[in-house]
C-alpha atoms as a PDB file:
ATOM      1  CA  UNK A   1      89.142 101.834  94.292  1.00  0.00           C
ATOM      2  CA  UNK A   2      86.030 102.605  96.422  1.00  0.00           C
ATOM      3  CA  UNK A   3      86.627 103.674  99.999  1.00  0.00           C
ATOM      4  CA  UNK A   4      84.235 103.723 102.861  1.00  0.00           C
ATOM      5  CA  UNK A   5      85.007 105.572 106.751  1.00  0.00           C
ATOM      6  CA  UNK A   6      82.171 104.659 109.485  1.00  0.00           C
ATOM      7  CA  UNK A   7      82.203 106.827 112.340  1.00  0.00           C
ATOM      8  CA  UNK A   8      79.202 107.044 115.049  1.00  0.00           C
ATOM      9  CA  UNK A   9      80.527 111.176 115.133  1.00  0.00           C
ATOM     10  CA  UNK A  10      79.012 112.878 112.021  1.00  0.00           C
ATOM     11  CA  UNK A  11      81.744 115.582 112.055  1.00  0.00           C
ATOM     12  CA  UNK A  12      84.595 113.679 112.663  1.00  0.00           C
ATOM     13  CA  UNK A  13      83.082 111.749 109.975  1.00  0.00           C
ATOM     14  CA  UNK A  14      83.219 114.665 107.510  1.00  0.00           C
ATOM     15  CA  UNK A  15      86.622 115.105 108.783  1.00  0.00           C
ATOM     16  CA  UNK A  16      87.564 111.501 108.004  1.00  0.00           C
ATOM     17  CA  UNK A  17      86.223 111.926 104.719  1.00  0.00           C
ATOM     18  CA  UNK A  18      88.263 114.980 103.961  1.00  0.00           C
ATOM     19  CA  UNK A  19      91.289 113.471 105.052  1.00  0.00           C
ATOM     20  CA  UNK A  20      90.771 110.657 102.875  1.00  0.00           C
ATOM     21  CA  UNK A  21      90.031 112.381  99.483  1.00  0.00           C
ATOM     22  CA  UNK A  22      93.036 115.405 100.216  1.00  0.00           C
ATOM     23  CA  UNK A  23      95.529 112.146  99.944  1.00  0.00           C
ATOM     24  CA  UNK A  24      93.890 110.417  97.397  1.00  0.00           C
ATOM     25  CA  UNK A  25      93.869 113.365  95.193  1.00  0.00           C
ATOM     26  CA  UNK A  26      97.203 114.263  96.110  1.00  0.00           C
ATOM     27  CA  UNK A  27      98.385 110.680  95.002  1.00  0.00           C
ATOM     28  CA  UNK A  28      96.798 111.223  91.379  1.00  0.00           C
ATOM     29  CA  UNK A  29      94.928 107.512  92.151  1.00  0.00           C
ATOM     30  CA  UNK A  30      92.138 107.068  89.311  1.00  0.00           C
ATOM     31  CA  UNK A  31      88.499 105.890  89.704  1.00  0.00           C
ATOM     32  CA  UNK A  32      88.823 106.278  93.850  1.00  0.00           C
ATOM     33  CA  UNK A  33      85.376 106.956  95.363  1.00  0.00           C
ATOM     34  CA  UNK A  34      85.094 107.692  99.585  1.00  0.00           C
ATOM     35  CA  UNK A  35      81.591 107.582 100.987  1.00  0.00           C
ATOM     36  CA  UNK A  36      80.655 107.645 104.388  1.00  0.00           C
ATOM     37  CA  UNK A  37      78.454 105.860 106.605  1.00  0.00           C
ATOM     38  CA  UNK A  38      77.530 105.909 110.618  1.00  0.00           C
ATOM     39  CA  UNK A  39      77.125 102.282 112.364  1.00  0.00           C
ATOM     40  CA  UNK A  40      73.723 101.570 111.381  1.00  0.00           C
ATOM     41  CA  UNK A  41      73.938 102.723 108.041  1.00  0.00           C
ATOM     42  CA  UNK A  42      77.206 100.506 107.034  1.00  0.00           C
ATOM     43  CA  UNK A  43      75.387  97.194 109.029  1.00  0.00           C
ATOM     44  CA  UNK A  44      72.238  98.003 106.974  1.00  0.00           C
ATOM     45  CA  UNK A  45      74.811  98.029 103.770  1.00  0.00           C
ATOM     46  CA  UNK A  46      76.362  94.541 105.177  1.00  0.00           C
ATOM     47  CA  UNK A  47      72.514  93.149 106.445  1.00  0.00           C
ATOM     48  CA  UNK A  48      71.619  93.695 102.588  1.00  0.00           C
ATOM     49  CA  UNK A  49      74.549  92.802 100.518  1.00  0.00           C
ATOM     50  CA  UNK A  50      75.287  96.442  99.413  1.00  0.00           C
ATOM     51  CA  UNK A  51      78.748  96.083 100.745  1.00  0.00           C
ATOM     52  CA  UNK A  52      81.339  96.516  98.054  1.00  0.00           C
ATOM     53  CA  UNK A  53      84.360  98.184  99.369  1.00  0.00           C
ATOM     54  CA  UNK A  54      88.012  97.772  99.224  1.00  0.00           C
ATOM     55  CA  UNK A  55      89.542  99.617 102.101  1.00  0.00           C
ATOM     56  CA  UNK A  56      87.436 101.115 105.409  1.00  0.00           C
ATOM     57  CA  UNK A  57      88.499 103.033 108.065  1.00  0.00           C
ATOM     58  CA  UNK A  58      86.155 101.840 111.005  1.00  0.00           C
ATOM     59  CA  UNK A  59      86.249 103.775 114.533  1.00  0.00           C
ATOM     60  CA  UNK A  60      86.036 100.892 117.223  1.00  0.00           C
ATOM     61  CA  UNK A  61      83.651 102.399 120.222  1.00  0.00           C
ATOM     62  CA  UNK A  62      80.616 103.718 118.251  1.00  0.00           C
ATOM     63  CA  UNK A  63      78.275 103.890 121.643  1.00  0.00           C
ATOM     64  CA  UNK A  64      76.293 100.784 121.212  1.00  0.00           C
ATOM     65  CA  UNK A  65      78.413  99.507 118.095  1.00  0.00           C
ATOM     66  CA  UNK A  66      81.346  97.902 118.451  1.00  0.00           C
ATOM     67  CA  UNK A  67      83.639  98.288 115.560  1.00  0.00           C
ATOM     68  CA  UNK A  68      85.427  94.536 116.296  1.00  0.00           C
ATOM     69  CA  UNK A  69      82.315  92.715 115.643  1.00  0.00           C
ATOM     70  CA  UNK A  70      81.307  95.039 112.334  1.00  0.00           C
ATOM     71  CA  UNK A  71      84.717  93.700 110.964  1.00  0.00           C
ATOM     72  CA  UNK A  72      83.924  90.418 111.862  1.00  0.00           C
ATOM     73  CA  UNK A  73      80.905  90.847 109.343  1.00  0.00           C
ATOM     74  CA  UNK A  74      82.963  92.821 106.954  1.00  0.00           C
ATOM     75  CA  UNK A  75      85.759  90.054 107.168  1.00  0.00           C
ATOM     76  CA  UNK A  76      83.449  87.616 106.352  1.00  0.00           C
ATOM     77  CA  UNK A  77      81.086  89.365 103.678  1.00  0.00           C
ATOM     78  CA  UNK A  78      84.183  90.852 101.747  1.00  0.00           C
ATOM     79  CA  UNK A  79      87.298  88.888 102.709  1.00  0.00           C
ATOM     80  CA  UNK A  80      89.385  90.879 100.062  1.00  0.00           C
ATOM     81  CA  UNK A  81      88.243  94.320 102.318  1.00  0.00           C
ATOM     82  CA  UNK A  82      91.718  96.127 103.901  1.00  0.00           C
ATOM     83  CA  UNK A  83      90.319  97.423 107.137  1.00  0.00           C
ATOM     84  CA  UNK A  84      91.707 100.174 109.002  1.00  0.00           C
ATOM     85  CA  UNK A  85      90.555 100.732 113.210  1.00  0.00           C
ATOM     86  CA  UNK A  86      90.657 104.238 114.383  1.00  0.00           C
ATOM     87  CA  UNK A  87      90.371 104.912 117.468  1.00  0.00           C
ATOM     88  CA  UNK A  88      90.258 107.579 120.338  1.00  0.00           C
ATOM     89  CA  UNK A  89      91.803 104.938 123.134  1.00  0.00           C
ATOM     90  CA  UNK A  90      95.387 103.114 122.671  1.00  0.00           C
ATOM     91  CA  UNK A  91      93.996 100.030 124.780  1.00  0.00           C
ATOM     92  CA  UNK A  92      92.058  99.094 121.650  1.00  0.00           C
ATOM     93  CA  UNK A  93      95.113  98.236 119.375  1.00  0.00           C
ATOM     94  CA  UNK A  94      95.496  94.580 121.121  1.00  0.00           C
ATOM     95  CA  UNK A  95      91.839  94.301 120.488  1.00  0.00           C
ATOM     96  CA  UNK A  96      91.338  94.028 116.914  1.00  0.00           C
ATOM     97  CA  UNK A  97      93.831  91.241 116.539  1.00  0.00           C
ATOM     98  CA  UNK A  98      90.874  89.081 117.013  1.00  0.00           C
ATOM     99  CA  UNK A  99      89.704  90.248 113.658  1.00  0.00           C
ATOM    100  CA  UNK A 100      91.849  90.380 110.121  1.00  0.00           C
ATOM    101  CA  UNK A 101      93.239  94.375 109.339  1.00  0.00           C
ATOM    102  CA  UNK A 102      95.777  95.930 108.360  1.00  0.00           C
ATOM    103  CA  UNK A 103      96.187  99.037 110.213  1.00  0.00           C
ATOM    104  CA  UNK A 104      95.290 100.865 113.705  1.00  0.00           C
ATOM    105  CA  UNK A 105      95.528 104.423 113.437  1.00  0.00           C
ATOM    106  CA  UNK A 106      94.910 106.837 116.979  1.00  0.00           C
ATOM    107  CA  UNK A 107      92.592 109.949 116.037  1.00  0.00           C
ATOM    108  CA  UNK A 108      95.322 112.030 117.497  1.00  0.00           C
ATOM    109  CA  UNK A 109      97.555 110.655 115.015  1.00  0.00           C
ATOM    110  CA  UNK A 110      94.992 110.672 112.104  1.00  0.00           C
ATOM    111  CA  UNK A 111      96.791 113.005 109.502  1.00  0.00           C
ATOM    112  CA  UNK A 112     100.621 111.208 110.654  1.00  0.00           C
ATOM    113  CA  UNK A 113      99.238 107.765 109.700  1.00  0.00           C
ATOM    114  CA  UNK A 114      96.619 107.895 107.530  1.00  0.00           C
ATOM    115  CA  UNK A 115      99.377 108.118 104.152  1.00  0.00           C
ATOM    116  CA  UNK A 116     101.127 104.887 105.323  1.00  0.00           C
ATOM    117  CA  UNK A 117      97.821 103.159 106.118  1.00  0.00           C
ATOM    118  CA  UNK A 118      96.193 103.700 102.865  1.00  0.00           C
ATOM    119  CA  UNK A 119      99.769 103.173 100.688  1.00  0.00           C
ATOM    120  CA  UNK A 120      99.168  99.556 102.856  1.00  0.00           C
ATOM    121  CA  UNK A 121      95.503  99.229 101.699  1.00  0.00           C
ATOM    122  CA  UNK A 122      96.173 100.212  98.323  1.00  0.00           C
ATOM    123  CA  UNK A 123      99.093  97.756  97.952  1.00  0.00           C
ATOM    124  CA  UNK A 124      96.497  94.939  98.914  1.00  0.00           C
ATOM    125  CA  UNK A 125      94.194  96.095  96.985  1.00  0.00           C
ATOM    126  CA  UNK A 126      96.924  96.313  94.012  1.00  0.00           C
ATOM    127  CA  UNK A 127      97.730  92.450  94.849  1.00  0.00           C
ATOM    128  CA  UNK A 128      93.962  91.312  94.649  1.00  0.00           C
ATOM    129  CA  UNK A 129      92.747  93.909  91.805  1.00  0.00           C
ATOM    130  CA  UNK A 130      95.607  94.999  89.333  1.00  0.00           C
ATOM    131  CA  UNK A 131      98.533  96.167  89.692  1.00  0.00           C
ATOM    132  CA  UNK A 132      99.742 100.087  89.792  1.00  0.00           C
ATOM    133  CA  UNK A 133     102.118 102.007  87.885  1.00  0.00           C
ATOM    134  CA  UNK A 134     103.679 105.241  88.457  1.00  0.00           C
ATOM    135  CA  UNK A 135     104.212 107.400  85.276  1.00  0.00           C
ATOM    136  CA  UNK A 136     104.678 110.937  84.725  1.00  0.00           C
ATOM    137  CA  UNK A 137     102.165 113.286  83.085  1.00  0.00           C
ATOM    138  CA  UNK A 138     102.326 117.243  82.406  1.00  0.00           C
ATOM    139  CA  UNK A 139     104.769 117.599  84.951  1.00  0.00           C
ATOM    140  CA  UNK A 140     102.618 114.933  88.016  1.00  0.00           C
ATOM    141  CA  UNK A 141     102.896 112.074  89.002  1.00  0.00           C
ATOM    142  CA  UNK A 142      99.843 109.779  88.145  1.00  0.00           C
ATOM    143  CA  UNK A 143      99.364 106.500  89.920  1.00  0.00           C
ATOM    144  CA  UNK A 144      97.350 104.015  87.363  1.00  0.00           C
ATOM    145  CA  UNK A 145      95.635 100.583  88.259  1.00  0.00           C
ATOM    146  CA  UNK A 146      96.677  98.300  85.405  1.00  0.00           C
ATOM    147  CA  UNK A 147      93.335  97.046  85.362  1.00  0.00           C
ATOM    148  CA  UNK A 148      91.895 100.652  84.286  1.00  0.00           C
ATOM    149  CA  UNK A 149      94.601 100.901  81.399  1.00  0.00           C
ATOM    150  CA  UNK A 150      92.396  99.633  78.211  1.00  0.00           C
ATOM    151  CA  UNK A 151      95.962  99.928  75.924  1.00  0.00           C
ATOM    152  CA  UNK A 152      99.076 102.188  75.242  1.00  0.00           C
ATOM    153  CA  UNK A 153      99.960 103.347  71.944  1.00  0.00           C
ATOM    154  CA  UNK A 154     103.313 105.408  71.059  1.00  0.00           C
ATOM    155  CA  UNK A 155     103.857 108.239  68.246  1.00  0.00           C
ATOM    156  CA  UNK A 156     107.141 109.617  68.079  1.00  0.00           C
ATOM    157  CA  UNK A 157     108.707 109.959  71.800  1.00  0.00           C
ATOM    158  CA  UNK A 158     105.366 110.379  73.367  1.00  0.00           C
ATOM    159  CA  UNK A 159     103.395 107.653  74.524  1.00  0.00           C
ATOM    160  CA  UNK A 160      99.325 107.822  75.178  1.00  0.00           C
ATOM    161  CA  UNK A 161      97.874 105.872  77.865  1.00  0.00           C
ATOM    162  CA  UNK A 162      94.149 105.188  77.336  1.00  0.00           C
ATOM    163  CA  UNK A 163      91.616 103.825  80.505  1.00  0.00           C
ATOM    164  CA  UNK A 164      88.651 102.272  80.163  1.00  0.00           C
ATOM    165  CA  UNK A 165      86.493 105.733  81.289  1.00  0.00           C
ATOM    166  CA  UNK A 166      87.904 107.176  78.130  1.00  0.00           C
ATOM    167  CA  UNK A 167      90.360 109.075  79.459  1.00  0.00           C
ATOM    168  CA  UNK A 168      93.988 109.456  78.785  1.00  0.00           C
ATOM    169  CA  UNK A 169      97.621 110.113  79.800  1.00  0.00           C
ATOM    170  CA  UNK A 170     100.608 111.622  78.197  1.00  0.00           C
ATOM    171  CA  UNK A 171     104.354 110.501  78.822  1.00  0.00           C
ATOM    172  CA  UNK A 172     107.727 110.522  77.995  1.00  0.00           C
ATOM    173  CA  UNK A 173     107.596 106.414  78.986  1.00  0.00           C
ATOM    174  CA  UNK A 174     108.966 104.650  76.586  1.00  0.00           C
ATOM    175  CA  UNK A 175     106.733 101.799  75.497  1.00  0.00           C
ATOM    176  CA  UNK A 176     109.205  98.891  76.151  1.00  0.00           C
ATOM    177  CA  UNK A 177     109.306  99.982  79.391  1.00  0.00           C
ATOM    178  CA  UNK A 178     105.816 100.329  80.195  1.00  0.00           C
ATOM    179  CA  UNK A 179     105.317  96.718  79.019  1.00  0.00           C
ATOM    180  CA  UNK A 180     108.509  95.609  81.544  1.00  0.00           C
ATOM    181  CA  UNK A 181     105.898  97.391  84.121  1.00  0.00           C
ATOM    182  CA  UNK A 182     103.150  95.574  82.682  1.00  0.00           C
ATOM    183  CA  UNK A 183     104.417  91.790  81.285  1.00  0.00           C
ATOM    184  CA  UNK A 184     101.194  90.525  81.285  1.00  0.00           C
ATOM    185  CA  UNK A 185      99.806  93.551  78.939  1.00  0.00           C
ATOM    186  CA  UNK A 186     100.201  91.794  74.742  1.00  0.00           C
ATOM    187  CA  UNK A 187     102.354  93.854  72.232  1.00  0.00           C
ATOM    188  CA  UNK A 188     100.418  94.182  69.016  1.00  0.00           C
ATOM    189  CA  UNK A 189     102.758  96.505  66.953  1.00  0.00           C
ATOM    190  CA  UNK A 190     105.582  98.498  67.724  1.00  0.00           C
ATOM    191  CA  UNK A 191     102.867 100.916  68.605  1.00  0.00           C
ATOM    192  CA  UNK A 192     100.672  99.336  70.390  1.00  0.00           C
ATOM    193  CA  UNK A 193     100.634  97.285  73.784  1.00  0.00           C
ATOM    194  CA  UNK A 194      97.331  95.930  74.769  1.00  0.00           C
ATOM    195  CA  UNK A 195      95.749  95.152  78.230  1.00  0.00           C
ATOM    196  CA  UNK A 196      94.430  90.976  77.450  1.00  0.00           C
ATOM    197  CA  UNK A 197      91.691  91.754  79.822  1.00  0.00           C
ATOM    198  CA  UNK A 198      89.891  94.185  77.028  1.00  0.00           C
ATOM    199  CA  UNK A 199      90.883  92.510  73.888  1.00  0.00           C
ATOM    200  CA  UNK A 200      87.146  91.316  72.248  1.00  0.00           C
ATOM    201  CA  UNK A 201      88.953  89.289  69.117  1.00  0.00           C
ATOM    202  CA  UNK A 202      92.615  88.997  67.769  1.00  0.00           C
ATOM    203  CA  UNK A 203      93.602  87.846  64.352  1.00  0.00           C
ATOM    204  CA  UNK A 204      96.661  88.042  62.128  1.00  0.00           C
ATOM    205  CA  UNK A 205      96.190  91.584  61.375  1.00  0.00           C
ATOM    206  CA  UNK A 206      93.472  93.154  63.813  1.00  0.00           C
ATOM    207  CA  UNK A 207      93.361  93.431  67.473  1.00  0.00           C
ATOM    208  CA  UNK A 208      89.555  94.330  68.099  1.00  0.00           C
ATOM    209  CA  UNK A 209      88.594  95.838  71.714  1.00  0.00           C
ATOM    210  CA  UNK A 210      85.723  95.375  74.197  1.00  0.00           C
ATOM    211  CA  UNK A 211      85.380  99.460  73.814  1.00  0.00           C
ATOM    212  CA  UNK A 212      84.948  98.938  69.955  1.00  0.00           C
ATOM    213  CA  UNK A 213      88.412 100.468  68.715  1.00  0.00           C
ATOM    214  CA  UNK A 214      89.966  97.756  66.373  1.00  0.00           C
ATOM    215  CA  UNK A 215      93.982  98.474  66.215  1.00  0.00           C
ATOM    216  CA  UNK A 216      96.118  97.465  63.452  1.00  0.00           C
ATOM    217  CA  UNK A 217      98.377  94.083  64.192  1.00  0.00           C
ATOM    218  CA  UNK A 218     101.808  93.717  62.833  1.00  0.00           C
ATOM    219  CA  UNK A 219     103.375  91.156  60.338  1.00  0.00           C
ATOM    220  CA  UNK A 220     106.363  91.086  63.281  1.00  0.00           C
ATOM    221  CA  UNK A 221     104.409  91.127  66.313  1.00  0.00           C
ATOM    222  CA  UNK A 222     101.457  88.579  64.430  1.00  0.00           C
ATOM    223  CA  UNK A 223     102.308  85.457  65.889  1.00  0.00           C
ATOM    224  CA  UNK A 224     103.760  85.884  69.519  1.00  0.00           C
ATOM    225  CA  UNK A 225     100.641  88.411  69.903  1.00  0.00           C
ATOM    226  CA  UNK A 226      98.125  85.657  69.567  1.00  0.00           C
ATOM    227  CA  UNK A 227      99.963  82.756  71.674  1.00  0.00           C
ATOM    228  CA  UNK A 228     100.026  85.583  74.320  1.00  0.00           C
ATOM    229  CA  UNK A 229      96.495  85.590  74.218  1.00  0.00           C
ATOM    230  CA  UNK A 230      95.968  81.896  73.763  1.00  0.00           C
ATOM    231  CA  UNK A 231      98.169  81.732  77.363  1.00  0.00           C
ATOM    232  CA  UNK A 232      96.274  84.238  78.501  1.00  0.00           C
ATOM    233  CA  UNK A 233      92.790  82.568  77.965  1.00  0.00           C
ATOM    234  CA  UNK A 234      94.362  79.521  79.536  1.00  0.00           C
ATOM    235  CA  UNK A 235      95.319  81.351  82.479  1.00  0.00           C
ATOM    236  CA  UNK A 236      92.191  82.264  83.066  1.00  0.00           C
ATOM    237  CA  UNK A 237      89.704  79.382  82.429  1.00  0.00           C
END
């Protein structure tokens, strides 16, 4: 999930920054990058094409910028962009209905709002990109995009988690109830539950990966596990 702030004030911008990343990394979210940008830098990013954001927090009175009409471009160069107005003046809330958000946050109220705004934004961003899941790991409480889960695999009572960055979670999950989480995710073995996305090749016996790892398929799980796939590809062409 990359976030951006733009903010004509380079220390509030810092600020903004901080804000951003202390509830991000408090959330556990994976793969979340903040970078930050004053007015002319994030128009320059728009102007060239750079712009590939999902959620910005965007102060409205930037001197000679006006935060409305960079939304306007954002709305219309990234539709799929959550944007979030912060701003120093109350008056400015009515304004930004002329342009699609989600969220108007006062500075004052910057640390009150900013968990609910961004649980907003990443909820839209969950409904266009993946969907999350909540599982717990050493004791914390890891928020995962299904989109950055590669597979699952279980031995004994503890279930792995693997992304696509190579990392990996432990839990206490049970695997049938990750895959109620996940019903789009294909069940291989009783060990195994695959995101479709990743899967390079599937045959009666192997389940081959866009990664490279080739996991075993099951005599049990052999047939439903490929017309999942073959709905899958169908969904998707």
């Amino acid at each position: 999930m990359r976030i951006a702030a733009c903010d004509d004030n380079s220390d509030y911008l810092d600020f903004l920054a901080g804000q951003i990343t202390k509830y991000t990394d408090g959330c556990h979210y994976t793969n979340v990058s903040v970078d930050s940008f004053l007015p002319d830098e994030l128009i320059e990013q728009l102007e060239n094409g750079k712009f590939n954001y999902n959620i910005i927090l965007l102060d409205i009175i930037m001197g000679s910028y006006d935060g409305i009409d960079i939304a306007r471009k954002i709305n219309k160069a990234a539709p799929a962009c959550s944007i979030i107005f912060i701003s120093n003046y109350l008056d400015m809330a009515i304004e930004v209905y002329d342009v699609s958000h989600i969220y108007f946050i006062l500075k004052s109220e910057l640390e009150k709002r900013l968990p609910s705004a961004l649980e907003k934004a990443a909820v839209h961003f969950a409904n266009e990109n993946g969907k999350y899941i909540n599982i717990i790991s050493n004791s914390r409480n890891i928020c995962l995009n299904s989109k950055d889960i590669a597979y699952a695999e279980i031995y004994g009572k503890k279930l792995t988690i693997h992304l696509t960055d190579g990392e990996s979670y432990i839990s206490n999950l049970a695997l049938k109830k990750l895959h109620e989480q996940l019903p789009d995710f294909i069940r291989i073995h009783n060990s195994y539950l695959i995101n479709p996305l990743y899967i390079r090749s599937i045959s009666k016996d192997l389940c081959s990966l866009s990664n490279g790892i080739a996991l075993r398929v099951s005599r049990t799980y052999s047939k439903k596990a490929a017309e999942d796939y073959n709905r899958y590809l169908a969904s998707i062409l």
